[in-house]
Protein backbone atom coordinates (compact mmCIF):
# COMPACT_ATOMS: atom_id res chain seq x y z
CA UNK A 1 104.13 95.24 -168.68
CA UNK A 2 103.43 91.29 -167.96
CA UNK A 3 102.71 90.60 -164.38
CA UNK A 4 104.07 87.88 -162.77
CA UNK A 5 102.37 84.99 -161.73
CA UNK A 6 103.47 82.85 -158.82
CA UNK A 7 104.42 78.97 -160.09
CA UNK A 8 102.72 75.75 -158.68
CA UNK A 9 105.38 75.48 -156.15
CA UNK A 10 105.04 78.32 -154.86
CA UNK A 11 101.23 78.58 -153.98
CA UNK A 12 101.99 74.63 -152.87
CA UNK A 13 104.02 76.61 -150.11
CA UNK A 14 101.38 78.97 -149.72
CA UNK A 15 99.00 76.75 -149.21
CA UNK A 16 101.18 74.74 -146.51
CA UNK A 17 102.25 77.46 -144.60
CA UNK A 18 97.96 78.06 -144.11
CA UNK A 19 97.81 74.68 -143.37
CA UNK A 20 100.04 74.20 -140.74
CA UNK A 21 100.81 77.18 -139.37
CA UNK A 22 104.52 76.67 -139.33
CA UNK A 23 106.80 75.16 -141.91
CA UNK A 24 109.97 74.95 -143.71
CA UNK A 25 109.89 76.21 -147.63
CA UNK A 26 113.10 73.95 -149.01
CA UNK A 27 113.06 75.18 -152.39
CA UNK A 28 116.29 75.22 -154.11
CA UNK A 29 118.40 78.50 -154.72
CA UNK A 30 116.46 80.42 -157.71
CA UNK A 31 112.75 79.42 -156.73
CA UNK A 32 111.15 82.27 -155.26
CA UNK A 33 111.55 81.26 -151.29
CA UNK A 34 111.20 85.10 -150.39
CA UNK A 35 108.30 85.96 -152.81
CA UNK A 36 106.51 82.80 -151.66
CA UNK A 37 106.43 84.06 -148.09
CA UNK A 38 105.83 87.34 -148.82
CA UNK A 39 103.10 87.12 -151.14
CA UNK A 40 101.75 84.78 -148.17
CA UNK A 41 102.24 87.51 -145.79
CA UNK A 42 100.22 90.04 -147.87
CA UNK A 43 97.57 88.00 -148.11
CA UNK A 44 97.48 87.87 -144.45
CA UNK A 45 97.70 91.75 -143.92
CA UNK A 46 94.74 92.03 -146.14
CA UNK A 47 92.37 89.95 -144.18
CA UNK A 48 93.43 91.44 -140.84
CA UNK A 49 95.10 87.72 -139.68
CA UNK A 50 98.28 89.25 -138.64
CA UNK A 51 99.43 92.95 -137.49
CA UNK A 52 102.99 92.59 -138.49
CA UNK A 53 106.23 90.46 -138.77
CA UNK A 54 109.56 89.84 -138.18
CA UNK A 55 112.30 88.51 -141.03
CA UNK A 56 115.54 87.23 -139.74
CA UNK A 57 118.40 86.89 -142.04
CA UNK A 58 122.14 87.24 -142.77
CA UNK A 59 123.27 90.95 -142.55
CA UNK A 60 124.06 90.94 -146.30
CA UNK A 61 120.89 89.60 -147.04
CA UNK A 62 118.84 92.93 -145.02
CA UNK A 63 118.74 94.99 -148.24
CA UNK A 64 117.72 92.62 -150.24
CA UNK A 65 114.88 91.76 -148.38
CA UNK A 66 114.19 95.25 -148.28
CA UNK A 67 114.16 95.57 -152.23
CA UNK A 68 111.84 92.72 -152.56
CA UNK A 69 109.06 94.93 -150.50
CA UNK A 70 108.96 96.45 -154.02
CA UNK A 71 109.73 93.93 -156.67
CA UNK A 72 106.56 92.35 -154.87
CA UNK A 73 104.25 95.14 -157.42
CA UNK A 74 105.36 92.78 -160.08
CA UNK A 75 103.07 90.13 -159.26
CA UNK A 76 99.52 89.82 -160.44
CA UNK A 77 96.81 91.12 -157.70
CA UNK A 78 99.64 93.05 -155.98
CA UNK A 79 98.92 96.78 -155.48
CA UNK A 80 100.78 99.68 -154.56
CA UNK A 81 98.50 99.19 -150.99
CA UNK A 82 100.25 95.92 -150.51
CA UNK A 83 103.98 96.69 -150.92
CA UNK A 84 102.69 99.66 -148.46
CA UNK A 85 101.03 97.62 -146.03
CA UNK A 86 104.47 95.17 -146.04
CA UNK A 87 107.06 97.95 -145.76
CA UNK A 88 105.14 99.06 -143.18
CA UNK A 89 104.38 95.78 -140.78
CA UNK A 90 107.45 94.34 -141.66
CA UNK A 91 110.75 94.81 -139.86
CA UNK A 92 113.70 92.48 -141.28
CA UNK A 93 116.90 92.43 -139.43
CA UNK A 94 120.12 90.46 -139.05
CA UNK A 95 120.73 87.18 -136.96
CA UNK A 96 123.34 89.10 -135.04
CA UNK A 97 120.70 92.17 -134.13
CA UNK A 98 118.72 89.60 -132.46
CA UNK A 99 120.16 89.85 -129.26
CA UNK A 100 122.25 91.32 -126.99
CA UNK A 101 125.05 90.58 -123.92
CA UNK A 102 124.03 92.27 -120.86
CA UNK A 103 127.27 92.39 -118.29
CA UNK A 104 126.42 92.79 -114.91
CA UNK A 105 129.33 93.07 -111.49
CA UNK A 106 128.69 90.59 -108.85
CA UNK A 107 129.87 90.81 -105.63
CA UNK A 108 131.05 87.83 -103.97
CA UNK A 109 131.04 87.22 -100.17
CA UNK A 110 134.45 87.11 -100.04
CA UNK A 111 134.87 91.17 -101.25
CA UNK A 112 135.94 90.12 -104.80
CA UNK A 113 133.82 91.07 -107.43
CA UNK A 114 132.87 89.71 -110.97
CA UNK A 115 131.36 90.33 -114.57
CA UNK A 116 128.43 87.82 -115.56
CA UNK A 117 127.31 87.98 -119.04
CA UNK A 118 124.07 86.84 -120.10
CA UNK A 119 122.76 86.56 -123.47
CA UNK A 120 119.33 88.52 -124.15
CA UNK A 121 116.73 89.33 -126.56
CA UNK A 122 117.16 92.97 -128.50
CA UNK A 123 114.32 95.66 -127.09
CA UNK A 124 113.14 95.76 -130.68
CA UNK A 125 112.66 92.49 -131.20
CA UNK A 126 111.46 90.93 -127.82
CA UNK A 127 107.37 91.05 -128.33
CA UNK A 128 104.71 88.79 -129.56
CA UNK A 129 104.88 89.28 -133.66
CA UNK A 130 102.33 87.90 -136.12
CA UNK A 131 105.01 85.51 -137.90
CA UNK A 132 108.70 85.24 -137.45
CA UNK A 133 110.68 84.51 -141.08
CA UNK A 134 114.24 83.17 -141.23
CA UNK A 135 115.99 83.28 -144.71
CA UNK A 136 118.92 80.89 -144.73
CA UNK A 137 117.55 79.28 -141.90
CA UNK A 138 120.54 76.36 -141.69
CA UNK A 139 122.35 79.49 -139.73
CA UNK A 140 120.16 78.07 -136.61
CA UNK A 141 120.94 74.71 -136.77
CA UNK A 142 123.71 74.74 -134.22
CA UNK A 143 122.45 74.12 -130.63
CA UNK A 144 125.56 76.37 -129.00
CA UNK A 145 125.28 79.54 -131.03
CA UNK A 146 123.64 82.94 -129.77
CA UNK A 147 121.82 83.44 -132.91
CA UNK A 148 119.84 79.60 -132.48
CA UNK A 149 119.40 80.52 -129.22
CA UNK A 150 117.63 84.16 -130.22
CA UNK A 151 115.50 82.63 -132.29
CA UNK A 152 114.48 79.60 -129.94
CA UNK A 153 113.80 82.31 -127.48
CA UNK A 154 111.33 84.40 -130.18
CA UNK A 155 109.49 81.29 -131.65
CA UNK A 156 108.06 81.02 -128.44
CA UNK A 157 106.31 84.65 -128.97
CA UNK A 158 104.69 84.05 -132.27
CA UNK A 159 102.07 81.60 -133.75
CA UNK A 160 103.35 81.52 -137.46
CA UNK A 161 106.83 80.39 -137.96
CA UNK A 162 108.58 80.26 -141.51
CA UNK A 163 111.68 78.89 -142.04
CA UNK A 164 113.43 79.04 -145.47
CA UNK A 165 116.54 77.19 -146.65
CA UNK A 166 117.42 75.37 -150.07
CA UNK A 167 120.01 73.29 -148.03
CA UNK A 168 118.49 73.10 -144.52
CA UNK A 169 120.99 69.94 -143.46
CA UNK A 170 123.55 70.28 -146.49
CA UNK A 171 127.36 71.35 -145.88
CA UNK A 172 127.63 71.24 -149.55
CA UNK A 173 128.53 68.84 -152.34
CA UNK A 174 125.87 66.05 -151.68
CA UNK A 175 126.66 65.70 -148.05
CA UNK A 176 123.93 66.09 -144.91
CA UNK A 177 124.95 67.54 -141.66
CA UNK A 178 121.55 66.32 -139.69
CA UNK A 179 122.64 68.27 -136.53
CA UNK A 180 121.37 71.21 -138.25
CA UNK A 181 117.81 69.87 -138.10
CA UNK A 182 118.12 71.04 -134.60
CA UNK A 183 117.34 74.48 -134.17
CA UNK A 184 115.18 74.02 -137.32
CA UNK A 185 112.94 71.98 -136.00
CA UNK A 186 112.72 73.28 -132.65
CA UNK A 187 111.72 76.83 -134.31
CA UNK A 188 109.05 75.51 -136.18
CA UNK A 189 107.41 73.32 -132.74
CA UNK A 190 109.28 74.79 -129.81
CA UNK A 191 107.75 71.60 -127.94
CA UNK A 192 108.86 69.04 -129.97
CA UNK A 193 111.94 68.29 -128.01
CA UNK A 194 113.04 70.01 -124.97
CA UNK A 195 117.01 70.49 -125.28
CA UNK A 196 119.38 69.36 -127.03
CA UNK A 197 119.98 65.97 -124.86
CA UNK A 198 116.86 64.95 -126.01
CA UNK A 199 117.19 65.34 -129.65
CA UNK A 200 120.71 63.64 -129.45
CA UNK A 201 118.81 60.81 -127.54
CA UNK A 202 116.62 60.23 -130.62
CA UNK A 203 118.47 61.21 -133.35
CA UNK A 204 122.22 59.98 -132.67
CA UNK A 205 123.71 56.57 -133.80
CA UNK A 206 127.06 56.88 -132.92
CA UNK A 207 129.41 59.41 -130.87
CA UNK A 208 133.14 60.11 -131.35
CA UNK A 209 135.84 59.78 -128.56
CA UNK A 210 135.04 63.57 -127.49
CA UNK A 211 131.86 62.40 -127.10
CA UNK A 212 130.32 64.58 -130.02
CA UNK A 213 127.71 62.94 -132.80
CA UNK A 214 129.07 61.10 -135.04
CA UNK A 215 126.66 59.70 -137.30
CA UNK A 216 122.49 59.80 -137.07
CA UNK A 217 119.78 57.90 -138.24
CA UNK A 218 119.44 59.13 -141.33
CA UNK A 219 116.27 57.45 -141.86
CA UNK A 220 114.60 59.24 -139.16
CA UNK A 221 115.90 62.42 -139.70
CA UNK A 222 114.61 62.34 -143.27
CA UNK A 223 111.38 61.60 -141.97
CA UNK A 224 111.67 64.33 -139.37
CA UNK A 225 112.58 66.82 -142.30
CA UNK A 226 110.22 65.46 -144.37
CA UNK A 227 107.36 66.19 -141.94
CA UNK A 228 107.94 69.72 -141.74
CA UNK A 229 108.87 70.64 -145.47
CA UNK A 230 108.02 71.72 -148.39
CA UNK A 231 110.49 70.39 -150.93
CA UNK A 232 110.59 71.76 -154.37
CA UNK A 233 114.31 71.35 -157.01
CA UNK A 234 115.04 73.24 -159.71
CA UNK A 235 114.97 70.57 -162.62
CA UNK A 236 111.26 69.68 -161.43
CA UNK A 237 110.38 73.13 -161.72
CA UNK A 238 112.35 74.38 -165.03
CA UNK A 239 113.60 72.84 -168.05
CA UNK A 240 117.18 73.63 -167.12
CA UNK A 241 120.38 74.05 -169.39
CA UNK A 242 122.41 71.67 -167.68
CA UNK A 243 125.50 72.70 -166.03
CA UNK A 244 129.91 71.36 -166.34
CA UNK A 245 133.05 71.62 -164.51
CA UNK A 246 136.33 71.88 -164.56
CA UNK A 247 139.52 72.00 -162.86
CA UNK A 248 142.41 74.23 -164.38
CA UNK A 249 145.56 73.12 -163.47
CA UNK A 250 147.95 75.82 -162.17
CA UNK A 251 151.69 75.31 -161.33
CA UNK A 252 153.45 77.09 -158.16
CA UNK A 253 154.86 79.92 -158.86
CA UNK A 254 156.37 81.32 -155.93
CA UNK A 255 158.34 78.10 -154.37
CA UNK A 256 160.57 79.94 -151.74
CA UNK A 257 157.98 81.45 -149.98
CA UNK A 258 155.57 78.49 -150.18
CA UNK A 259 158.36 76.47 -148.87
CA UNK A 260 160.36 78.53 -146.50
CA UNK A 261 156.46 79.06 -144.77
CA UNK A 262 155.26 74.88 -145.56
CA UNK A 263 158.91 74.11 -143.28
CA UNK A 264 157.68 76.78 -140.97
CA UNK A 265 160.13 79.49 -141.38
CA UNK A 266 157.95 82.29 -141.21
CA UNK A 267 159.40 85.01 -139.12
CA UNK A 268 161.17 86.27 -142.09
CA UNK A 269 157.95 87.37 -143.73
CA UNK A 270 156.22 88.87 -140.65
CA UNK A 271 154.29 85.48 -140.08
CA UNK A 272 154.08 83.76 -136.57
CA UNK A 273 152.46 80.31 -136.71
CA UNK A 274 150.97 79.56 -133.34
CA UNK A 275 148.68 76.52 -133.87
CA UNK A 276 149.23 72.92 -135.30
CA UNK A 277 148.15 73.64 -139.05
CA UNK A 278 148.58 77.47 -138.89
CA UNK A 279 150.81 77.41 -141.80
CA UNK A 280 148.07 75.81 -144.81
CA UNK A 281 146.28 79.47 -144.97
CA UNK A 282 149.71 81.18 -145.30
CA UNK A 283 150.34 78.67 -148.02
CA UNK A 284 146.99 78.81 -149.45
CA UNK A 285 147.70 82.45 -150.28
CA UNK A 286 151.05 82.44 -151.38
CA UNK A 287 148.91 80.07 -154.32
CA UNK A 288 146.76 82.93 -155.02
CA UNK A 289 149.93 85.48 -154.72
CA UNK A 290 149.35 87.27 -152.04
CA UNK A 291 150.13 86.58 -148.21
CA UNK A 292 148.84 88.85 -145.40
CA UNK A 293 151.33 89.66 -142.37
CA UNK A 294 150.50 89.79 -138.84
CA UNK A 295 150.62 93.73 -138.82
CA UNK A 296 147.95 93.17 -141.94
CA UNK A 297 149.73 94.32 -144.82
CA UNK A 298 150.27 92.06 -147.86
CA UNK A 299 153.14 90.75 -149.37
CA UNK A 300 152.19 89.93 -153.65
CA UNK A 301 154.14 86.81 -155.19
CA UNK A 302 154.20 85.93 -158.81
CA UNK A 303 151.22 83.64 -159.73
CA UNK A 304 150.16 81.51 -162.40
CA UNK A 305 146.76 81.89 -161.70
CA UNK A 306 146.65 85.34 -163.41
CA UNK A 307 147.64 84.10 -166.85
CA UNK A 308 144.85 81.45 -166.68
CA UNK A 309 141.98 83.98 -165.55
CA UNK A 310 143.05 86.36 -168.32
CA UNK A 311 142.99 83.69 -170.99
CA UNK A 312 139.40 82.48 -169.74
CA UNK A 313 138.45 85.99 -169.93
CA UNK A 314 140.05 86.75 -173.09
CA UNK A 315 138.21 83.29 -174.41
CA UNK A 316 134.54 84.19 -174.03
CA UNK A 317 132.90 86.76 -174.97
CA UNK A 318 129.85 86.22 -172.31
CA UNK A 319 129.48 88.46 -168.95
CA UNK A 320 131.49 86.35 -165.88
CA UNK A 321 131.92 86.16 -162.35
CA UNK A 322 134.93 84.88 -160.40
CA UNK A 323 134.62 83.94 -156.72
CA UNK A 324 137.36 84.56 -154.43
CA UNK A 325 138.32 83.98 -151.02
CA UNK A 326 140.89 86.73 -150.25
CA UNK A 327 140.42 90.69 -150.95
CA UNK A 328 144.12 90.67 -151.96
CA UNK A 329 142.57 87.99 -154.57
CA UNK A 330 139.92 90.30 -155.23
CA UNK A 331 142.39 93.53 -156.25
CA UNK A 332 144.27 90.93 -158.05
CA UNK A 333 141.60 89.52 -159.96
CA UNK A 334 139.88 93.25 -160.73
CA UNK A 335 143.57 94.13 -161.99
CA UNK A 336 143.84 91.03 -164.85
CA UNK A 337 140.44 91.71 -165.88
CA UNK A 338 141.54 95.16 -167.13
CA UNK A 339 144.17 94.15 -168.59
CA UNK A 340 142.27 91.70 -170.21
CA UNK A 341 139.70 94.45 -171.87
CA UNK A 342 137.03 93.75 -169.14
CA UNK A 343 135.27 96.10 -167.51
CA UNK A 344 134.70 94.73 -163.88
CA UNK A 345 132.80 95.34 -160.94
CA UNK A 346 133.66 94.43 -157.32
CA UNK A 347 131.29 92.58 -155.18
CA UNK A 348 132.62 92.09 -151.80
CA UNK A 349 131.92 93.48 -147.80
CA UNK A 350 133.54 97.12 -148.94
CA UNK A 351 131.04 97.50 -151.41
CA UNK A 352 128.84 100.57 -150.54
CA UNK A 353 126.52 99.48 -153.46
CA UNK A 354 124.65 96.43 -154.47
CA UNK A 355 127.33 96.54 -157.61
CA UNK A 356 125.68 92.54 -158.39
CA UNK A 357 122.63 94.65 -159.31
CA UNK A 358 124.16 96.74 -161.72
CA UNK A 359 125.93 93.64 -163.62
CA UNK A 360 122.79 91.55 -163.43
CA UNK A 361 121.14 94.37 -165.36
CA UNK A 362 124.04 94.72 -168.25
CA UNK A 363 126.84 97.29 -166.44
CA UNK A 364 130.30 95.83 -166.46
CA UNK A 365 130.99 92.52 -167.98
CA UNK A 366 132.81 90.60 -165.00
CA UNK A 367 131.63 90.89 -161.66
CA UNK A 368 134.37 89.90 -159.11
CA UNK A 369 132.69 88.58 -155.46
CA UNK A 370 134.05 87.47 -152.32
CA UNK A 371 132.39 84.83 -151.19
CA UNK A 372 130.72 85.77 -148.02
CA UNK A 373 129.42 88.81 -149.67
CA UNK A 374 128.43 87.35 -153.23
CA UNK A 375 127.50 83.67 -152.16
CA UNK A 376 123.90 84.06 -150.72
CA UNK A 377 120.85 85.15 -152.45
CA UNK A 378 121.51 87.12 -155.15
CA UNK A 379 121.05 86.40 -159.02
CA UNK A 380 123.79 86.45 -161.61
CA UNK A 381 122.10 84.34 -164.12
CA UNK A 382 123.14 87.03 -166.72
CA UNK A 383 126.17 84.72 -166.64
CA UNK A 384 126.89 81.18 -167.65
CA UNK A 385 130.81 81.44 -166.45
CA UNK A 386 132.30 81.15 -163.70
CA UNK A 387 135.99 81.06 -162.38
CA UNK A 388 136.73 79.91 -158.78
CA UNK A 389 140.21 81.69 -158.45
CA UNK A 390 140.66 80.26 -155.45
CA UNK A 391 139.00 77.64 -152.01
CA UNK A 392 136.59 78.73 -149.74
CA UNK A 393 137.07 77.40 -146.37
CA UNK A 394 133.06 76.69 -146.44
CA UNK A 395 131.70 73.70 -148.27
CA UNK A 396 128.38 76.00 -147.94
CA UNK A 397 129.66 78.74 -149.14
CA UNK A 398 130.84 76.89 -152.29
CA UNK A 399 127.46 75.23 -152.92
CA UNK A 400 125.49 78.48 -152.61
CA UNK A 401 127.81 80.88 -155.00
CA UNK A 402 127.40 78.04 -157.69
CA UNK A 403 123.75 78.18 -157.52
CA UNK A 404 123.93 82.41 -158.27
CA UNK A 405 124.46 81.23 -162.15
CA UNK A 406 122.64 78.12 -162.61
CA UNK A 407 118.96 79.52 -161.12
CA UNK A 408 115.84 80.34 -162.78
CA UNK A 409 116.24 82.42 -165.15
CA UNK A 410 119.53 80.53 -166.92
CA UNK A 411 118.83 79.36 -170.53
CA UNK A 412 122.74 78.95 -171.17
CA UNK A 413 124.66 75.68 -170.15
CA UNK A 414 126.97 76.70 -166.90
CA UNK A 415 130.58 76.06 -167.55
CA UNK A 416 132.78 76.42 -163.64
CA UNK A 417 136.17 76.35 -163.40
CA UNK A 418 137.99 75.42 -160.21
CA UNK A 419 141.80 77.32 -161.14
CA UNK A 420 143.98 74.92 -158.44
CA UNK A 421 147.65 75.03 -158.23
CA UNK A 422 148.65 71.48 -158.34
CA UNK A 423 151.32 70.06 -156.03
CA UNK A 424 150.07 72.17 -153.48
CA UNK A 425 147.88 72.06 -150.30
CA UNK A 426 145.43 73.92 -152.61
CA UNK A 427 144.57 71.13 -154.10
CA UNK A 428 143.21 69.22 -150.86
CA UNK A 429 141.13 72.18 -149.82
CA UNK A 430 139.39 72.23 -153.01
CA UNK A 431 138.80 68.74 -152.96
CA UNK A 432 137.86 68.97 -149.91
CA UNK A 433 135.36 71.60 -150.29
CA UNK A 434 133.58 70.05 -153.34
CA UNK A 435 133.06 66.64 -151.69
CA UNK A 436 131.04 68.53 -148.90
CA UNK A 437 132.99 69.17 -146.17
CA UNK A 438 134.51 72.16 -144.81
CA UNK A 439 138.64 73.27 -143.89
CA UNK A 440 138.99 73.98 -140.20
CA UNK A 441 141.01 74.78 -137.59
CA UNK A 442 140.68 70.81 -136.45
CA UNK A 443 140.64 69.59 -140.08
CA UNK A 444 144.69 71.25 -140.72
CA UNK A 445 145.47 70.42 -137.31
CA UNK A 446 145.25 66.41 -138.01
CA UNK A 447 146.55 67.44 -142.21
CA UNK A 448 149.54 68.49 -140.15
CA UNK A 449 149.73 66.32 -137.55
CA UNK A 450 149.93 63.30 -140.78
CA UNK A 451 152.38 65.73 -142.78
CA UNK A 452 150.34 66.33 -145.34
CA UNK A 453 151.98 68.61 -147.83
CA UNK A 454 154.35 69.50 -145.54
């Protein structure tokens, strides 16, 4: 069997992370982040440098990580002593497993008492480690959350710290979210700002009437980014195929519904809207032809969308994946590509499998993902198609389950199809999505505050 050998970007990182004893590896999806830092990490363990380390990650990302321990014997110069050695020094856990709320009753002078919660390092986790890894590491840019503070709180215990993130300040389609830089930054030199004040201070042009960033100076943040990276993109790296999109235009099929729920007449189908925008998921669904109640079953509507999916998959005789949003979506979608003369596998947070695994190695001939399960780090470059049945809420999200096809790996051009049901509030989201921003709570609240699609 040929060995592996790691690419010039890769020992680049290699090279940088023994140079400066912390950095980020901004390689883009498809470039060997994980074997980079591993293969760094073994070379470590073999000269007695470091005693062990810590990965930090998504929870779907955990048994991945775990696989690679092994798909590490692949490389040239690494030994069955060396996947050993990192299966044993290694421990890789989930952002979430990081810490802990502690509750704790106080009593007050005045015979009242009260429960204070404070947030706290896991047992298993709160020592001095060797180096400190975090995969997808744009999960700590935000100042507030538990998981940037965890692994604030952890840098401090650790000399080597390795962030890794194709899109360290991206929300997706082009756009840079330099808040993000953060948490990043403050992992990699826990001294090179002291709170967040400080790095608003320096980094913030403008602020909005909430008094919330606005806009940064992009010029500096570049250069603070640029300081602690390692950048390395795909087309430097690999003659790529190229890539194409597509939106397929879908009409409404259900109207009542999508009405009766757009004028806010919901109670009828089980549905209480209780927030200024509530109603553009409902109607989001009823696209897709499904809705979910508030005592969680499902209502099913007619759709157009299903004749389009089973003519794409009836059109091409290549393996492909469809991304959806919704499980009912998923069913759905699993359900036309029988009856299409597929034979499909389900990807999504019920799967007890890696079922991506079995596809990327030639079972089934349509894998069907939800999007939080199927976006992040895995490869499906066994396909060159791939059907969007429906918006993500995440302009993230979006960006990373593109990237699964078009990766190293890919010698096919990558054809995407967006399936949006015109007319509709659909087609916002998804534009909204692909210019780089994401659909919130806030973001419907002012759609619906300006009637939009309503």
């Amino acid at each position: 069997m040929t060995r592996w050998k790691l690419a010039e970007h890769q020992k680049d990182g290699i090279y940088a992370i023994d140079s400066n004893g912390s950095i980020l590896l901004s390689y883009d999806m498809g470039l060997g982040k994980t074997a980079t830092a591993l293969m760094w990490l073994i070379r470590q363990f073999r000269i007695h440098r470091l005693e062990d380390a810590l990965v930090i990650c998504p929870a779907s990302l955990v048994p991945n990580w775990l696989a690679s321990f092994d798909t590490m014997a692949n490389f040239e110069g690494v030994g069955p002593a060396d996947v050993a050695e990192l299966k044993k020094r290694v421990k890789v856990t989930s952002f979430q497993k990081t810490y802990k709320v502690d509750k704790r009753v106080v009593k007050h002078r005045n015979g009242t008492t009260s429960v204070k919660k404070t947030t706290v390092l896991r047992e298993d986790v709160d020592k001095h480690w060797g180096a400190i890894i975090v995969d997808e590491s744009h999960c700590i840019g935000n100042h507030e959350s538990k998981q940037t503070k965890a692994c604030l709180a952890l840098a401090r215990l650790t000399k080597h710290h390795i962030l890794l993130s194709g899109t360290p300040v991206s929300g997706g389609g082009g756009s840079e979210d330099f808040s993000k830089l953060y948490g990043q930054m403050k992992f990699l030199d826990p001294d090179i700002y002291p709170d967040w004040k400080a790095f608003c201070a320096r980094y913030v042009a403008t602020y909005d009437f909430w008094g919330k960033p606005s806009s940064y100076h992009s010029k500096e943040c570049r250069r603070l980014l640029e300081d602690h990276a390692v950048v390395a993109r795909l087309e430097d790296c690999f003659d790529m195929p190229g890539k194409a999109e597509e939106s397929m235009p879908c009409e409404l099929a259900e109207k009542k519904a999508y009405n009766d729920v757009r004028r806010g007449k919901t109670l009828p189908y089980g549905v209480e809207i209780k927030a200024a925008g509530g109603q553009y998921p409902k109607m989001l669904q009823i696209c897709s032809g499904s809705m979910k109640r508030d005592d969680g079953t499902i209502m099913t509507f007619p759709c157009s969308k299903d004749a389009v999916l089973k003519s794409l998959l009836q059109g091409t005789d290549d393996a492909v994946v469809v991304f959806c949003n919704y499980r009912a979506s998923i069913d759905r979608a699993e359900s036309i590509a029988k009856e299409a003369g597929r034979d499909p596998l389900v990807f999504d947070g019920r799967s007890k499998t890696p079922t991506w695994k079995d596809f990327q190695s030639g079972k089934g001939d349509v894998l069907i993902c939800q999007y939080q399960s199927g976006g992040v780090g895995i490869d499906l470059y066994r396909s060159h198609t791939m059907v969007l049945f429906e918006p993500t809420f995440s302009s993230l999200l979006l960006t990373q389950a593109l990237a699964r096809t078009y990766r190293k790996g890919q010698e096919t051009r990558c054809m995407y199809y967006f399936l949006t049901t015109v007319k509709t509030v659909e087609e916002k989201a998804w534009e909204t999505v692909r210019s780089g921003k994401d659909v919130t709570d806030k973001l419907m609240s002012d759609w619906a505050s300006k009637g939009l699609y309503l």
